[in-house]
Structures are given as structure tokens and as C-alpha cells.
ModelCIF file with pLDDT and N, C-alpha, C, O atoms, coordinates in Angstrom:
data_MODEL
#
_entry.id   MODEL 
#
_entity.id                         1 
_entity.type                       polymer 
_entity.pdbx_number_of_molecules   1 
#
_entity_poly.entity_id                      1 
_entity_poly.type                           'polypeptide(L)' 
_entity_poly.nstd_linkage                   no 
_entity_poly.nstd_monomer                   no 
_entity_poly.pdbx_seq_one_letter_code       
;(UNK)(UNK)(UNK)(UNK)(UNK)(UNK)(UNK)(UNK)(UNK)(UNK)(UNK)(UNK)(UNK)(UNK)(UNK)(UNK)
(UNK)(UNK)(UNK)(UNK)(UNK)(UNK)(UNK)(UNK)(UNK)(UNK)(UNK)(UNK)(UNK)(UNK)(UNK)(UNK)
(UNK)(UNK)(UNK)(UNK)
;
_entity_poly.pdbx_seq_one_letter_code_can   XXXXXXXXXXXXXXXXXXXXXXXXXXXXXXXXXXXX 
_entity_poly.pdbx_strand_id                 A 
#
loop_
_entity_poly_seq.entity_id 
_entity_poly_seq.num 
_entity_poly_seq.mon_id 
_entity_poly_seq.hetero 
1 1  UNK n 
1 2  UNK n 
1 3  UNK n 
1 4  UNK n 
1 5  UNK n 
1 6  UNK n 
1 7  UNK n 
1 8  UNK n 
1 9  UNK n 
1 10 UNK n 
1 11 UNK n 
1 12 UNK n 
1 13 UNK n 
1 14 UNK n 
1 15 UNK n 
1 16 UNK n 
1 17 UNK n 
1 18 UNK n 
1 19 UNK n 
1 20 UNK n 
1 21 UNK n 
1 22 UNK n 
1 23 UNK n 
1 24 UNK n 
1 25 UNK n 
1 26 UNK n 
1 27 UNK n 
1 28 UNK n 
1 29 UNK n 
1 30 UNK n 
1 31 UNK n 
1 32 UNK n 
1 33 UNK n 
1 34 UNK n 
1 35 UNK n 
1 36 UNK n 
#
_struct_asym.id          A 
_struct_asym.entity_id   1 
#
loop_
_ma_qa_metric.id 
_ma_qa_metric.mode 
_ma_qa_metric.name 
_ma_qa_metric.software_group_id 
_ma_qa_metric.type 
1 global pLDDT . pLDDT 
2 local  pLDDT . pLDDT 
#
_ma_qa_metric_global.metric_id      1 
_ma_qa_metric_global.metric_value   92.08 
_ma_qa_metric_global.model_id       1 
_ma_qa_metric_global.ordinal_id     1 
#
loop_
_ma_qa_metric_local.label_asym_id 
_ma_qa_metric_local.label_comp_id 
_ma_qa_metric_local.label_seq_id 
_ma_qa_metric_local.metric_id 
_ma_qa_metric_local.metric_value 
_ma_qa_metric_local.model_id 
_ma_qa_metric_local.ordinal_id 
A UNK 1  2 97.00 1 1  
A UNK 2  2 97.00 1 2  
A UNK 3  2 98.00 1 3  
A UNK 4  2 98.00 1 4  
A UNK 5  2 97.00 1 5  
A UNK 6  2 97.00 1 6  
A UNK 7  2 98.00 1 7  
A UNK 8  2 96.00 1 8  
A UNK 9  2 96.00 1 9  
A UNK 10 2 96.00 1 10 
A UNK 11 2 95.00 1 11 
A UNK 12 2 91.00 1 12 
A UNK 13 2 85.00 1 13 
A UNK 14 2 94.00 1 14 
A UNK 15 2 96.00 1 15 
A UNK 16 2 97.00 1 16 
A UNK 17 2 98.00 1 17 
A UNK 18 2 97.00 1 18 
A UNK 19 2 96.00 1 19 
A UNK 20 2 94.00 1 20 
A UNK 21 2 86.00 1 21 
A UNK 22 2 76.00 1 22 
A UNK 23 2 76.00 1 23 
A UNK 24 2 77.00 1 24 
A UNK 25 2 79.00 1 25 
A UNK 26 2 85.00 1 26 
A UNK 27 2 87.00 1 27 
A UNK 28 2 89.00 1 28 
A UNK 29 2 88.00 1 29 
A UNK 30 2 92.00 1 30 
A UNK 31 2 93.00 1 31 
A UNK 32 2 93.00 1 32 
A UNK 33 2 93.00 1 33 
A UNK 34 2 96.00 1 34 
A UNK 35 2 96.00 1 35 
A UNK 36 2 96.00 1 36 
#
loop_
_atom_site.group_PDB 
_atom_site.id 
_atom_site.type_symbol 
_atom_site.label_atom_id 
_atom_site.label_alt_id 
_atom_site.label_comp_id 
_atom_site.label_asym_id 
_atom_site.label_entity_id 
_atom_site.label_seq_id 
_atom_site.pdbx_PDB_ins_code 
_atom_site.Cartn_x 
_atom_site.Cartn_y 
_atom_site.Cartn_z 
_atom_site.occupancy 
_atom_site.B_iso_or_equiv 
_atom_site.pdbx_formal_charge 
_atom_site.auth_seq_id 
_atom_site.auth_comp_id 
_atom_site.auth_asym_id 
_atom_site.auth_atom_id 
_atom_site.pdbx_PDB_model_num 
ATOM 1   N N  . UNK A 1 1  ? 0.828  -1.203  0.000   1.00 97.00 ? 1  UNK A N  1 
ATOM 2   C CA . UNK A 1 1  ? 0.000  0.000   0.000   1.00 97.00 ? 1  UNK A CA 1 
ATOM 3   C C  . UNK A 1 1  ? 0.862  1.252   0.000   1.00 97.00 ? 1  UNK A C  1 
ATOM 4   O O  . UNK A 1 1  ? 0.610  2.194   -0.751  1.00 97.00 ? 1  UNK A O  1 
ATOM 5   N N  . UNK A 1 2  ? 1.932  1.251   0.894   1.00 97.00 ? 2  UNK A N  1 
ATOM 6   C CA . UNK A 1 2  ? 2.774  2.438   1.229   1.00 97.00 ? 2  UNK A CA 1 
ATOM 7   C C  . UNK A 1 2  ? 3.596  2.627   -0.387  1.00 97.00 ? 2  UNK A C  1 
ATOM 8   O O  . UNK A 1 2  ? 4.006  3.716   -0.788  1.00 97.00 ? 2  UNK A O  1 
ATOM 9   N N  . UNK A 1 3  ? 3.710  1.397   -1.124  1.00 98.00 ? 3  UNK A N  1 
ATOM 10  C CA . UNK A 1 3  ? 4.617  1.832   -2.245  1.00 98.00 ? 3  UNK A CA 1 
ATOM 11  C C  . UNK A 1 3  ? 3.794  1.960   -3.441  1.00 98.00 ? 3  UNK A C  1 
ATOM 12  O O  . UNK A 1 3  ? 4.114  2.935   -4.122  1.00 98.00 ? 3  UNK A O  1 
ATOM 13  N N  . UNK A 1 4  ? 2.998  1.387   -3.819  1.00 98.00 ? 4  UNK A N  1 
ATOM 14  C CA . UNK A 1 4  ? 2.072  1.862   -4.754  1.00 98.00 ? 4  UNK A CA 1 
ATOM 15  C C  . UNK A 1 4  ? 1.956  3.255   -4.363  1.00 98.00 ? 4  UNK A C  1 
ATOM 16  O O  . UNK A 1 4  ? 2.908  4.028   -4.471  1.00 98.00 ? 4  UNK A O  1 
ATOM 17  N N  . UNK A 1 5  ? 0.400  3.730   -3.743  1.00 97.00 ? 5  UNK A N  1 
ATOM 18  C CA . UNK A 1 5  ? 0.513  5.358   -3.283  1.00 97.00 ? 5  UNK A CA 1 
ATOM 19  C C  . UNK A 1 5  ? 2.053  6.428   -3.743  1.00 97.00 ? 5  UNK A C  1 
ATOM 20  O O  . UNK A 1 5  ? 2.220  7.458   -4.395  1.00 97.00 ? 5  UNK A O  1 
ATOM 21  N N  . UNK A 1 6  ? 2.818  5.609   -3.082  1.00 97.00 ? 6  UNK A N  1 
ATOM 22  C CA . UNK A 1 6  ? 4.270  6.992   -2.948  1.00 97.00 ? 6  UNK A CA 1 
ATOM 23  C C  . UNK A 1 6  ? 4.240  6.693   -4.347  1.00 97.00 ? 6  UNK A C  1 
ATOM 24  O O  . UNK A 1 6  ? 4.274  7.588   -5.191  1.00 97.00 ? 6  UNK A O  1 
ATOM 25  N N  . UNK A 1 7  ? 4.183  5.581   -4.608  1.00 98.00 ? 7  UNK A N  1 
ATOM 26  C CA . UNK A 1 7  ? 5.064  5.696   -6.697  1.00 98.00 ? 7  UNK A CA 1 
ATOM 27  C C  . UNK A 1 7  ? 3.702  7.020   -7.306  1.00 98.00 ? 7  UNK A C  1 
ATOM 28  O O  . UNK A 1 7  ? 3.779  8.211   -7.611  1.00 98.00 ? 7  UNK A O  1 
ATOM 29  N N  . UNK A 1 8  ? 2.783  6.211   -7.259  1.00 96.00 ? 8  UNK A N  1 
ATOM 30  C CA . UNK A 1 8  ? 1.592  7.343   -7.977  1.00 96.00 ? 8  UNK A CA 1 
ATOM 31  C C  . UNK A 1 8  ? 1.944  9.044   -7.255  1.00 96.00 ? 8  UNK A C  1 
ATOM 32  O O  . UNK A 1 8  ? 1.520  9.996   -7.911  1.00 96.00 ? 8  UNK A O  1 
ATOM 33  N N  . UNK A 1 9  ? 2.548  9.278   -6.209  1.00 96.00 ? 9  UNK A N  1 
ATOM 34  C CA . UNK A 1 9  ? 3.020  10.529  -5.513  1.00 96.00 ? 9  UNK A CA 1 
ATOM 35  C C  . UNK A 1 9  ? 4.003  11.104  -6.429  1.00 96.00 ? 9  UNK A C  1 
ATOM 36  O O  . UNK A 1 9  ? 3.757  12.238  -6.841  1.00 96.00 ? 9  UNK A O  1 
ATOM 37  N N  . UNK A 1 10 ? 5.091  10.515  -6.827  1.00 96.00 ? 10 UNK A N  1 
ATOM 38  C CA . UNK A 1 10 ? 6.099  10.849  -6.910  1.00 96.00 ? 10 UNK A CA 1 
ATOM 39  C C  . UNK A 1 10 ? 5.938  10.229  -8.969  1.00 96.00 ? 10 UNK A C  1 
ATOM 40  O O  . UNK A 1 10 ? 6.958  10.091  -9.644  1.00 96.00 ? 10 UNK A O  1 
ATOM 41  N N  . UNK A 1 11 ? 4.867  10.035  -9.410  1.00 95.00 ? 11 UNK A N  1 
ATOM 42  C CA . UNK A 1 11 ? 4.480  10.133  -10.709 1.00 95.00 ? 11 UNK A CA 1 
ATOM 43  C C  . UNK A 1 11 ? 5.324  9.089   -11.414 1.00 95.00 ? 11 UNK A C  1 
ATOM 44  O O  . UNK A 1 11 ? 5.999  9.278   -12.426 1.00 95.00 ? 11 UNK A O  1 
ATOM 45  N N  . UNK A 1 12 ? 5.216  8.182   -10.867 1.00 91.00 ? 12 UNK A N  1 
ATOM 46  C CA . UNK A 1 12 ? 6.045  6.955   -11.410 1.00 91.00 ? 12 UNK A CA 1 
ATOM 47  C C  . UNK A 1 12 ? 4.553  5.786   -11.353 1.00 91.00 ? 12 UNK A C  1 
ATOM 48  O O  . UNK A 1 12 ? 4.784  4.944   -10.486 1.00 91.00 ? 12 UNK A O  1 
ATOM 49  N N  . UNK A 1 13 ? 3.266  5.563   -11.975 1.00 85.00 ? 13 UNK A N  1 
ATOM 50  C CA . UNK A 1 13 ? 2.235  4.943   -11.598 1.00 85.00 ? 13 UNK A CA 1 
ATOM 51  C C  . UNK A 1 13 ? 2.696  3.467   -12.317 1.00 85.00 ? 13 UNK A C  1 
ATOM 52  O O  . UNK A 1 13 ? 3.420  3.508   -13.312 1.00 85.00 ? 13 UNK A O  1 
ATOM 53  N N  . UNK A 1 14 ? 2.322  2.399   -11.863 1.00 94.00 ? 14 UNK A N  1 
ATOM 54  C CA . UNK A 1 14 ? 3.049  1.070   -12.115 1.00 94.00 ? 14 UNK A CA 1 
ATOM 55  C C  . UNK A 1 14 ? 1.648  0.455   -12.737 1.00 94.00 ? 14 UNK A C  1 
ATOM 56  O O  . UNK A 1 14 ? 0.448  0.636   -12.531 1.00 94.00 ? 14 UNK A O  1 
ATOM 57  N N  . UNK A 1 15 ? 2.600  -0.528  -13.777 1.00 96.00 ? 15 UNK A N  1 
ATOM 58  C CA . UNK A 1 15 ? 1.184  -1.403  -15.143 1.00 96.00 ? 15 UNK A CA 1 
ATOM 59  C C  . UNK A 1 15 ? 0.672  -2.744  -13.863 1.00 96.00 ? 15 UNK A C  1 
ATOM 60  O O  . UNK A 1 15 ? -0.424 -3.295  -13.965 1.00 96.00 ? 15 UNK A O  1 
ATOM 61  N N  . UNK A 1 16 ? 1.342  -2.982  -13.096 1.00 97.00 ? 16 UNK A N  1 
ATOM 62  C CA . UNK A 1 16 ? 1.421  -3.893  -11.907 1.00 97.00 ? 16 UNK A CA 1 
ATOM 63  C C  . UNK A 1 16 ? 2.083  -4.117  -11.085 1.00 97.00 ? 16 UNK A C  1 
ATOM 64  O O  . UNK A 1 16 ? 3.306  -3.976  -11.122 1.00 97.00 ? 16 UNK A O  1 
ATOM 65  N N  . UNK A 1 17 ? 1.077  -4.746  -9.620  1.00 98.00 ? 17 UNK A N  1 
ATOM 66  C CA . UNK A 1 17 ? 1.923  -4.798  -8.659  1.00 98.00 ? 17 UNK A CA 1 
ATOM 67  C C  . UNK A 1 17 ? 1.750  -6.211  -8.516  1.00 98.00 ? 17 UNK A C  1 
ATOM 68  O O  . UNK A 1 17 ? 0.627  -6.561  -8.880  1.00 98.00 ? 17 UNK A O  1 
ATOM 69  N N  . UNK A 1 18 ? 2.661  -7.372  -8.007  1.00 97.00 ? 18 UNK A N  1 
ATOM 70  C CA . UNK A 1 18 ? 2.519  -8.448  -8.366  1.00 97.00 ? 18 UNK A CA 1 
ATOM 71  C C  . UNK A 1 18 ? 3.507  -8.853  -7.073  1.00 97.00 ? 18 UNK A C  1 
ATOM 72  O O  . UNK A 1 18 ? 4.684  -8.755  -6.726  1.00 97.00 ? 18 UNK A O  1 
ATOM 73  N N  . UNK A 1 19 ? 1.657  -9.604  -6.388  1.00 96.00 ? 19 UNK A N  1 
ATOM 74  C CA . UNK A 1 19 ? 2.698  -10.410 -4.719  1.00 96.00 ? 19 UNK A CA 1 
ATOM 75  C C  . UNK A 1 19 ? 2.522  -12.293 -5.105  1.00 96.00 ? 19 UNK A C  1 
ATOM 76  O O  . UNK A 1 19 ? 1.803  -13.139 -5.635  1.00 96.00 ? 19 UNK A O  1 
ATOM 77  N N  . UNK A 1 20 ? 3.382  -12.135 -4.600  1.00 94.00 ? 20 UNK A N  1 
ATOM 78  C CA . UNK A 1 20 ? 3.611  -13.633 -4.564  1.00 94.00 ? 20 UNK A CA 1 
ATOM 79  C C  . UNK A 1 20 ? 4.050  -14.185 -2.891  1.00 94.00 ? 20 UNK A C  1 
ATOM 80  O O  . UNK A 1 20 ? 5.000  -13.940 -2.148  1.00 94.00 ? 20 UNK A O  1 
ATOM 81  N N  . UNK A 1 21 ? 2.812  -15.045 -2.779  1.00 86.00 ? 21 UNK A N  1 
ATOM 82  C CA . UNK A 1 21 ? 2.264  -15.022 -1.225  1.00 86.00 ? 21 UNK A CA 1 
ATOM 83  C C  . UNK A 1 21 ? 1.761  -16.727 -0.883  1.00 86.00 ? 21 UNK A C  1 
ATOM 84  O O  . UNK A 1 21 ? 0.539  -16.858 -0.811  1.00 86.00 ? 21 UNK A O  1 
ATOM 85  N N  . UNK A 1 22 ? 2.163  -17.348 -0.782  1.00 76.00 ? 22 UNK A N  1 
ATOM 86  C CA . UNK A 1 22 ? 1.369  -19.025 -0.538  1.00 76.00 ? 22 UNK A CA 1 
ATOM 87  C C  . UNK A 1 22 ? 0.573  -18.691 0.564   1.00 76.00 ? 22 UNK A C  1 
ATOM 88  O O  . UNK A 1 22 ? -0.275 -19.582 0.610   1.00 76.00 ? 22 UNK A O  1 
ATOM 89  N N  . UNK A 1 23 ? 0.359  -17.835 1.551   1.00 76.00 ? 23 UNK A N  1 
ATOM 90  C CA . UNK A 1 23 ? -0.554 -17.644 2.870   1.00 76.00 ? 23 UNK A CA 1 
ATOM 91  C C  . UNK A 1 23 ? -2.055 -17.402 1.933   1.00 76.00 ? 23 UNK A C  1 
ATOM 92  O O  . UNK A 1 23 ? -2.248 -16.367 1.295   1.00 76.00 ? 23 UNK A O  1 
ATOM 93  N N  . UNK A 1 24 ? -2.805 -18.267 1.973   1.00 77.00 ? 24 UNK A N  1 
ATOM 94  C CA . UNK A 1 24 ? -4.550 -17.711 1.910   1.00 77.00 ? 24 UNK A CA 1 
ATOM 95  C C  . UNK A 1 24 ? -4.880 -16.980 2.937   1.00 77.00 ? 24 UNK A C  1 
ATOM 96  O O  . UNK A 1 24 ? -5.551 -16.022 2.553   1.00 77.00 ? 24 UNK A O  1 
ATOM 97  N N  . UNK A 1 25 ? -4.706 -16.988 4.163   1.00 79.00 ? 25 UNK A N  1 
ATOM 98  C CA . UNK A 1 25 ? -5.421 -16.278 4.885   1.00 79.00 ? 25 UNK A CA 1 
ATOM 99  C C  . UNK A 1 25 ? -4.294 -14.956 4.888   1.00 79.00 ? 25 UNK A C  1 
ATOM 100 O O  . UNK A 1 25 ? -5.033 -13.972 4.866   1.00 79.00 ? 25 UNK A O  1 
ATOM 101 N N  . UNK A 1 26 ? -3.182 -14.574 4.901   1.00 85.00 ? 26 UNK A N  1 
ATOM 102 C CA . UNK A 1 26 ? -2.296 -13.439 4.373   1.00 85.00 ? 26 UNK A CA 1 
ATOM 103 C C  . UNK A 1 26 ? -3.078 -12.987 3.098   1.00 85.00 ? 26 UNK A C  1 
ATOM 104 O O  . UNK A 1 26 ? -3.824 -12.016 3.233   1.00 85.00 ? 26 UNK A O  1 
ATOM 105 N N  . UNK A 1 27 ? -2.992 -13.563 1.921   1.00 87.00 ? 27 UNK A N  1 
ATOM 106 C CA . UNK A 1 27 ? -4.075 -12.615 1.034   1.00 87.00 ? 27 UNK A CA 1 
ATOM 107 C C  . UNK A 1 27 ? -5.054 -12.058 1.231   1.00 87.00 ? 27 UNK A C  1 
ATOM 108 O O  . UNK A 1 27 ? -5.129 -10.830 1.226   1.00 87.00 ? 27 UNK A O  1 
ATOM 109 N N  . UNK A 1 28 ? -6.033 -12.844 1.449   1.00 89.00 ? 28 UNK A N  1 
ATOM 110 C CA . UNK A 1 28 ? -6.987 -11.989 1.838   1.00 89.00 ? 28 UNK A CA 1 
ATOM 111 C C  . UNK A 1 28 ? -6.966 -10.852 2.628   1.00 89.00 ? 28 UNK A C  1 
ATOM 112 O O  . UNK A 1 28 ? -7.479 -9.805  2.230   1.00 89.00 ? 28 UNK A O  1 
ATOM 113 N N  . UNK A 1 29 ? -6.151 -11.000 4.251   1.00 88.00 ? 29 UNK A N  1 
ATOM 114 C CA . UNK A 1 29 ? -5.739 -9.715  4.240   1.00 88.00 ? 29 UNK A CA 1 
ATOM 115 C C  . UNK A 1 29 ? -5.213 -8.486  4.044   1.00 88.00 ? 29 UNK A C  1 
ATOM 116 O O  . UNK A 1 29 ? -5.207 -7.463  4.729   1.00 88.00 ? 29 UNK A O  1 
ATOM 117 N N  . UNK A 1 30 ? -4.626 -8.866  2.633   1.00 92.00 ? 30 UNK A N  1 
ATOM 118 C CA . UNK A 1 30 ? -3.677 -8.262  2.036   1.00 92.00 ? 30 UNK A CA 1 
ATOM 119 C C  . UNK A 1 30 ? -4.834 -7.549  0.531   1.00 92.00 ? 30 UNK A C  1 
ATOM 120 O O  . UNK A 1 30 ? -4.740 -6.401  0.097   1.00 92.00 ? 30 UNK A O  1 
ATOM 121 N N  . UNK A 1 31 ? -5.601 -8.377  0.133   1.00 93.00 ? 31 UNK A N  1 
ATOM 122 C CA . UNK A 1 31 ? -6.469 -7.754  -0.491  1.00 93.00 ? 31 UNK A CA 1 
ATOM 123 C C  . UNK A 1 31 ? -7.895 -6.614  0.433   1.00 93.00 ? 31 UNK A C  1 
ATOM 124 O O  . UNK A 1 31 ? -8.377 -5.741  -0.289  1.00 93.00 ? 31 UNK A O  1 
ATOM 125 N N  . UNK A 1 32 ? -8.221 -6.666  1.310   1.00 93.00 ? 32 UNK A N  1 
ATOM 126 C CA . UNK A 1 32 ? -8.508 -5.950  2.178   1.00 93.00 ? 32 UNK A CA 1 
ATOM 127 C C  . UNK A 1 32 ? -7.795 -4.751  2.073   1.00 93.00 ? 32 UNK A C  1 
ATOM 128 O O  . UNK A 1 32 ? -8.372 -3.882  1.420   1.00 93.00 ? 32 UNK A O  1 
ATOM 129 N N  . UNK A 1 33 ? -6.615 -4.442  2.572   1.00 93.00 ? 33 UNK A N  1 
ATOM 130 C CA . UNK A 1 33 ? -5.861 -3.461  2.568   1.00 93.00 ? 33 UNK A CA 1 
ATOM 131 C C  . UNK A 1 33 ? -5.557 -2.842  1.353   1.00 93.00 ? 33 UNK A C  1 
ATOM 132 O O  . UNK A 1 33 ? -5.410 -1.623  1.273   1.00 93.00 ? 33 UNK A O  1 
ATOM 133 N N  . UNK A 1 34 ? -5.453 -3.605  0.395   1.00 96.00 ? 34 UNK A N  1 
ATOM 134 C CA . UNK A 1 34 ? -5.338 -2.952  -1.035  1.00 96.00 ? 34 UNK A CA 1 
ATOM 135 C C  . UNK A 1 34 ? -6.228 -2.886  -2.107  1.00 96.00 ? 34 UNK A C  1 
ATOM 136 O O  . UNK A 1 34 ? -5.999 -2.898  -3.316  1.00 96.00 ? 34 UNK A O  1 
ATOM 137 N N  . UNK A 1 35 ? -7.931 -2.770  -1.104  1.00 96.00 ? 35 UNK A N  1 
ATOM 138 C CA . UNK A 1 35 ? -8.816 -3.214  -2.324  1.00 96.00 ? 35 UNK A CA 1 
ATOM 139 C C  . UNK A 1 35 ? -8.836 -1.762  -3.319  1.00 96.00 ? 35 UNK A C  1 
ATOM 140 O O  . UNK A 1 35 ? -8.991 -1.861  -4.536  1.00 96.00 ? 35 UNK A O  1 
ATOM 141 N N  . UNK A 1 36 ? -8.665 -0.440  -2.649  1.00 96.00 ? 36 UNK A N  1 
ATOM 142 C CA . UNK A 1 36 ? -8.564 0.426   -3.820  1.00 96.00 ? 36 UNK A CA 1 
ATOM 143 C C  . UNK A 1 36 ? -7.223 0.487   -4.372  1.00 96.00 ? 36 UNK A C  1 
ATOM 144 O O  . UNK A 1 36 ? -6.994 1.182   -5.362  1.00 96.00 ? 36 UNK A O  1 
#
């Protein structure tokens, strides 16, 4: 969340952000936090 935001701040906006995560229950919280 903190690096997406700053990149779009600082006008660098990214084609993707791409996690690589084996936790299901970590994603989901992780999509939570980054649903916008």
C-alpha cells in the first residue's frame, strides 16, 4: 500500500503490482488493505 501510493506521488504509476504469497489467509488480508 505504502509503495504503490508513494510511486503514484512521486508520478512513477506502475502497469502492476505483483505479490507472490502461498498464505490464503495473508491474502486476503492483504487484499482488504489494497482493495482500492
Amino acid at each position: 500500500l505504502q509503495v504503490i501510493e508513494a510511486l503514484a506521488a512521486l508520478g512513477q504509476p506502475l502497469r502492476r503490482y505483483t505479490i507472490v504469497d502461498l498464505s490464503g489467509s495473508l491474502r486476503e488480508r492483504q487484499r482488504a488493505t489494497l482493495a482500492a
